[in-house]
Protein backbone atom coordinates (compact mmCIF):
# COMPACT_ATOMS: atom_id res chain seq x y z
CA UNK A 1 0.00 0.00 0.00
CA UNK A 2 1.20 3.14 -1.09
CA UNK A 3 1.88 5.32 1.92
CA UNK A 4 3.03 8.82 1.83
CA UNK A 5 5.29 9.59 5.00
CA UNK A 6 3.72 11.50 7.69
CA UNK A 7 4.78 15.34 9.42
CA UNK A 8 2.74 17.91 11.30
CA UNK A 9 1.08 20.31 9.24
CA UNK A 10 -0.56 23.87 10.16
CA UNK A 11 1.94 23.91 12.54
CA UNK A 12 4.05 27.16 14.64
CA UNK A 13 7.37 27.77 13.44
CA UNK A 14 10.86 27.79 15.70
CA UNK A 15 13.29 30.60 14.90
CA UNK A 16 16.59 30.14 15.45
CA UNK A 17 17.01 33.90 16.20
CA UNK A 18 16.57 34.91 19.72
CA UNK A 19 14.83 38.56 18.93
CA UNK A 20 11.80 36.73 18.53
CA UNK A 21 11.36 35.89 21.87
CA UNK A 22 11.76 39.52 22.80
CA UNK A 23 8.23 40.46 21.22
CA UNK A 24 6.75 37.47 22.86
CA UNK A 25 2.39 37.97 22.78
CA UNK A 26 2.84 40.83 19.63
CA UNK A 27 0.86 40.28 17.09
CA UNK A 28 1.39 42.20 13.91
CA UNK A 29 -1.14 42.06 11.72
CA UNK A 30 -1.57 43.00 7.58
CA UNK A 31 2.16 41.93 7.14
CA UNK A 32 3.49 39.84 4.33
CA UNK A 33 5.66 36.95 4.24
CA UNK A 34 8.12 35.35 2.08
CA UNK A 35 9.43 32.03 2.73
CA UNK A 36 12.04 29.66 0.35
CA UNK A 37 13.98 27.37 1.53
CA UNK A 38 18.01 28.19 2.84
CA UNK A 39 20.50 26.60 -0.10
CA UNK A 40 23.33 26.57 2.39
CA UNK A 41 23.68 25.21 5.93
CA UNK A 42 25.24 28.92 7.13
CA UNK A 43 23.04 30.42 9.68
CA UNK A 44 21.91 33.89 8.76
CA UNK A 45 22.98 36.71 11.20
CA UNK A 46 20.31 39.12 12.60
CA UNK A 47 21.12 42.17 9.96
CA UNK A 48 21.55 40.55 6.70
CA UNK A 49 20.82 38.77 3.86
CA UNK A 50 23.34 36.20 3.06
CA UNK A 51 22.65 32.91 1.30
CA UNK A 52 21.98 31.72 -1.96
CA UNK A 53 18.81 32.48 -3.62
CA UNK A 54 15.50 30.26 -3.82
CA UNK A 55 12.47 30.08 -4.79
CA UNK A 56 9.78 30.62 -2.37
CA UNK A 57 7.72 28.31 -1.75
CA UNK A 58 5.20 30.44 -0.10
CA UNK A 59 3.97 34.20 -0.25
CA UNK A 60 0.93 35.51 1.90
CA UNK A 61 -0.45 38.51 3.52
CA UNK A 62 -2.41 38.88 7.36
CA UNK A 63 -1.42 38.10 10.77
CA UNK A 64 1.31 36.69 12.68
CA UNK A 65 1.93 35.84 16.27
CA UNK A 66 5.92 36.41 18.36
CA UNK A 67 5.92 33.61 20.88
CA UNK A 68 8.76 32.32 23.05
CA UNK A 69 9.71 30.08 20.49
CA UNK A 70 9.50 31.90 17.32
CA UNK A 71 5.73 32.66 15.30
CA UNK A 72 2.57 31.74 15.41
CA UNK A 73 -1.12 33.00 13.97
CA UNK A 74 -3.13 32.02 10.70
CA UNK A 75 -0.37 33.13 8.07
CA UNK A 76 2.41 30.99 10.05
CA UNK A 77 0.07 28.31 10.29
CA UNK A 78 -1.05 27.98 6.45
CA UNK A 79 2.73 28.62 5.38
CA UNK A 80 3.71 26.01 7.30
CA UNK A 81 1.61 23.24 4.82
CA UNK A 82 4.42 24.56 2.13
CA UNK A 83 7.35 23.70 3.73
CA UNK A 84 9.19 20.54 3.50
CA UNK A 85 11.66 19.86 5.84
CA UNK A 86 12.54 16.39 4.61
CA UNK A 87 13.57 18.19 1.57
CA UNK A 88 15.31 21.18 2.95
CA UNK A 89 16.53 20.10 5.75
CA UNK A 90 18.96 23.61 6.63
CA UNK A 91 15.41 25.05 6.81
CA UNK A 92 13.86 27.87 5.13
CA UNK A 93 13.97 31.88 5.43
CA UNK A 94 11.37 33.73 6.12
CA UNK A 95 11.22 37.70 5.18
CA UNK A 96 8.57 39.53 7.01
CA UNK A 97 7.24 42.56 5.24
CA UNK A 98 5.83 45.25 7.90
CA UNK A 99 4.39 47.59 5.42
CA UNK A 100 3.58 45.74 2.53
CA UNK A 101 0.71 48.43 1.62
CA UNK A 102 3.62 50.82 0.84
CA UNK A 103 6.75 50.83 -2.31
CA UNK A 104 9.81 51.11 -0.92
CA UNK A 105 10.20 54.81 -2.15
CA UNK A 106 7.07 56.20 -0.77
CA UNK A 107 8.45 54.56 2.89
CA UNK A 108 12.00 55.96 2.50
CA UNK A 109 10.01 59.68 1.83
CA UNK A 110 7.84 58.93 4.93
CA UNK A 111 10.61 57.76 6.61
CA UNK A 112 12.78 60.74 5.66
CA UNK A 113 9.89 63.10 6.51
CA UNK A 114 9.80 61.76 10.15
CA UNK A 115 13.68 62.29 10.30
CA UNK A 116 12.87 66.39 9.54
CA UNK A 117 10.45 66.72 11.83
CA UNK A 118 12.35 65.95 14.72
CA UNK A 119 16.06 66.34 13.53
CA UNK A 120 17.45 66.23 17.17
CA UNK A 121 15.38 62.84 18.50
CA UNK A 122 17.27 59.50 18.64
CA UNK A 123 16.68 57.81 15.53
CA UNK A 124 15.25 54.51 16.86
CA UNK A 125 13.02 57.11 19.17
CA UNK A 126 11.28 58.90 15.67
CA UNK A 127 10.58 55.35 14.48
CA UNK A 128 8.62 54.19 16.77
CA UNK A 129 5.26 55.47 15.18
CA UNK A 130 5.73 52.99 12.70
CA UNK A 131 5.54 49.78 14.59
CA UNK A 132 3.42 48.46 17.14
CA UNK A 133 4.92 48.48 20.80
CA UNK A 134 8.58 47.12 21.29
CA UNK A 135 8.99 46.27 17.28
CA UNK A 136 10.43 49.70 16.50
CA UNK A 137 13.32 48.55 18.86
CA UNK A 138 14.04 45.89 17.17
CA UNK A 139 14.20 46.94 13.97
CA UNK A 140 17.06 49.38 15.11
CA UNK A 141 19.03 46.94 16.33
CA UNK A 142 18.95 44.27 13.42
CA UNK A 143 19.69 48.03 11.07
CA UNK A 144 23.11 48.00 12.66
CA UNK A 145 22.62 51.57 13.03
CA UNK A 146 23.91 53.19 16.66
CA UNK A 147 20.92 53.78 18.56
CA UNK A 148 21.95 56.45 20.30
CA UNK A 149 22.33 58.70 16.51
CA UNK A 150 20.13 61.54 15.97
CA UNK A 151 17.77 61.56 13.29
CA UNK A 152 19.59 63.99 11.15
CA UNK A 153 22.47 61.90 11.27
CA UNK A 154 20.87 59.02 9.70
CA UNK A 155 22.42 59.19 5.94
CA UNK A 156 20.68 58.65 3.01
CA UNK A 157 22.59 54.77 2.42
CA UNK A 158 21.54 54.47 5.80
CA UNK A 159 18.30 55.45 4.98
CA UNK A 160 17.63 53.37 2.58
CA UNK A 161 19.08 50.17 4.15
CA UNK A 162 16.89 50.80 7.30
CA UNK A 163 13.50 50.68 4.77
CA UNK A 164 14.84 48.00 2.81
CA UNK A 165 14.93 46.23 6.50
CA UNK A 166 11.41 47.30 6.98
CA UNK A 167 10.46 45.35 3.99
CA UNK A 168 12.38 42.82 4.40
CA UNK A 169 13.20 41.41 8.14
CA UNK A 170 14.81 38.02 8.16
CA UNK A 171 14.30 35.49 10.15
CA UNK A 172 15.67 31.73 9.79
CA UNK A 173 12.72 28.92 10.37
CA UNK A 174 14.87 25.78 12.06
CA UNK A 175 11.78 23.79 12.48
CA UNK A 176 8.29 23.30 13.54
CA UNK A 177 6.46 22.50 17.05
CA UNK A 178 6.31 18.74 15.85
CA UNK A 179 2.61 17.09 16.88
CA UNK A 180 2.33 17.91 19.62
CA UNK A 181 1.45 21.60 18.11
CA UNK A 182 -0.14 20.94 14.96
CA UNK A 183 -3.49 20.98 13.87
CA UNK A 184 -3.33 18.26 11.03
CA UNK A 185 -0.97 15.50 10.03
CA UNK A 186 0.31 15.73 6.55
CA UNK A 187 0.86 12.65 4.20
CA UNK A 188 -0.98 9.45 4.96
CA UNK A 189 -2.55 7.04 2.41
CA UNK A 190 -1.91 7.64 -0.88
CA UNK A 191 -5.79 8.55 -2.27
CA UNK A 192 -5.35 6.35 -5.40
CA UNK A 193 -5.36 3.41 -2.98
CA UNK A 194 -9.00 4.19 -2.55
CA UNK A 195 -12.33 4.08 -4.34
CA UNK A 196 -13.71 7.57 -3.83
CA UNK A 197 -17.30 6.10 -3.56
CA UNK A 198 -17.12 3.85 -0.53
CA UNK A 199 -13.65 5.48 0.60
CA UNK A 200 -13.00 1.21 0.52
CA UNK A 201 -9.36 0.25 0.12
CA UNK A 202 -8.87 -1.31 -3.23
CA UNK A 203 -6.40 -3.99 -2.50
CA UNK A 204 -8.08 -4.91 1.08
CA UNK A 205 -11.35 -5.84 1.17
CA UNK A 206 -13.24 -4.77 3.90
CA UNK A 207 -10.98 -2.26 5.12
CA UNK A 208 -11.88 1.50 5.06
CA UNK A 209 -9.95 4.91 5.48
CA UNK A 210 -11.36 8.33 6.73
CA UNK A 211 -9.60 11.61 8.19
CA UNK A 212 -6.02 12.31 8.51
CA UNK A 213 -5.29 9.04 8.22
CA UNK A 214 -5.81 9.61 4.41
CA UNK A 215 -2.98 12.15 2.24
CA UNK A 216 -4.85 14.97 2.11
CA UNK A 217 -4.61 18.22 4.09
CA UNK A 218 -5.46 21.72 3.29
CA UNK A 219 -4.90 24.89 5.06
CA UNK A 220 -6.47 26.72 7.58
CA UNK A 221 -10.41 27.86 7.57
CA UNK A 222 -12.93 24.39 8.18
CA UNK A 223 -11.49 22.60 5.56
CA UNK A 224 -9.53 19.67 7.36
CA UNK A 225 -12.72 19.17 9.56
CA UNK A 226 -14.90 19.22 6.66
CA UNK A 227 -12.64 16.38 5.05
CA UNK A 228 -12.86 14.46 7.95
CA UNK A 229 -16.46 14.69 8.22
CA UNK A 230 -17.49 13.75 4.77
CA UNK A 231 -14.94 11.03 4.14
CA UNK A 232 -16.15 9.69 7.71
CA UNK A 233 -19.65 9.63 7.02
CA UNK A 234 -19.01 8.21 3.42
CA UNK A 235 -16.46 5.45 5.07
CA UNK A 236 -19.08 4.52 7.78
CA UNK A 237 -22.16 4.31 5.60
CA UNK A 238 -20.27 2.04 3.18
CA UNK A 239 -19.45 -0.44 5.41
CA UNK A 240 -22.15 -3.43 5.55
């Protein structure tokens, strides 16, 4: 019997930066992410973007949860059915867009416009009303940026590199929560091992499949239970 091997699916990710756990509880919400998979086992440092490039294998836009261990929430959760790491086993990077609403430009001029208003204020202290509580502190430190500059010391490299950040904060996924966290199983047996009528196994008489116990899995939003419901109540009224 064709069996497709099992791993937990809609599932938090772990982060093997620590900043994460700083913002433990924050929830940002109409953010983007970008996730492909790391094409070298080098860990990324906190305030760059080194590795090879990838293709992502998953793009989305809503909300996202800072826990002790890395993210949570409904984007983390359906991303989380896209990555494979059988496959990639170094793990995947994930860029978190904070103002995905906005072109790069039009934040460096809002940016910059903040800057003139209050030329004399710590930098990291004129950012602030651009992230929810404790983020804007973070995003100073992964700029590289001394927090203790003025505003009107901030350069326009410098400017530009702190919105590119914006846009783009990095953060390495090691791993998932395992089980114990997720809300599905992925993989299971293989659906053309099945007649779709009786949801009978065709090479075992007698013997029927429902659930997660079946390969297939969706993302977040009823659909698992609904699965499990109708291929349940199919299974069950098919057997005599």
């Amino acid at each position: 019997m064709d069996v497709t091997p099992t791993s937990p699916s809609l599932v938090p990710f772990e982060i093997a930066e620590k900043w994460p756990e700083e913002l433990q509880g924050l929830a940002l919400k109409n953010i983007e992410v970008t996730i492909a998979p790391i094409q070298n086992e080098e860990p990324e440092k906190d305030n760059c973007h080194s590795g090879k490039k990838a293709k992502p294998v998953y793009s989305g836009f809503g909300e996202m949860l800072f826990t002790h261990f890395g993210v949570s929430g409904p984007l983390v959760l359906t991303a989380s059915t896209m990555c494979d790491f059988v496959k990639y086993p170094a793990g995947f990077r994930l860029l978190l867009d904070t103002k995905p609403a906005i072109p790069e430009n039009e934040l460096e001029n809002r940016v910059k416009k903040i800057f003139e208003e209050a030329p004399d204020r710590h930098y990291v202290n004129a950012i602030q009303s651009l992230f929810p509580s404790r983020f804007g502190d973070i995003i100073a430190r992964l700029s590289g940026i001394d927090i203790g500059r003025t505003a009107k010391s901030i350069n326009s490299k410098e400017l530009g590199e702190l919105c590119r950040l914006i846009k783009a904060v990095p953060m390495t996924i090691s791993g998932t929560r395992g089980f114990d966290e997720a809300v599905i199983t992925k993989g299971g047996v293989s659906v053309k091992e099945i007649d779709p009528s009786t949801m009978e196994s065709k090479s075992v008489s007698g013997l029927y499949f429902a659930g997660e116990v079946l390969d297939v899995d969706a993302v977040t939003g009823g659909f698992n239970l609904q699965i499990a419901w109708s291929t349940g109540h199919l299974a069950g009224s098919s057997i005599r």
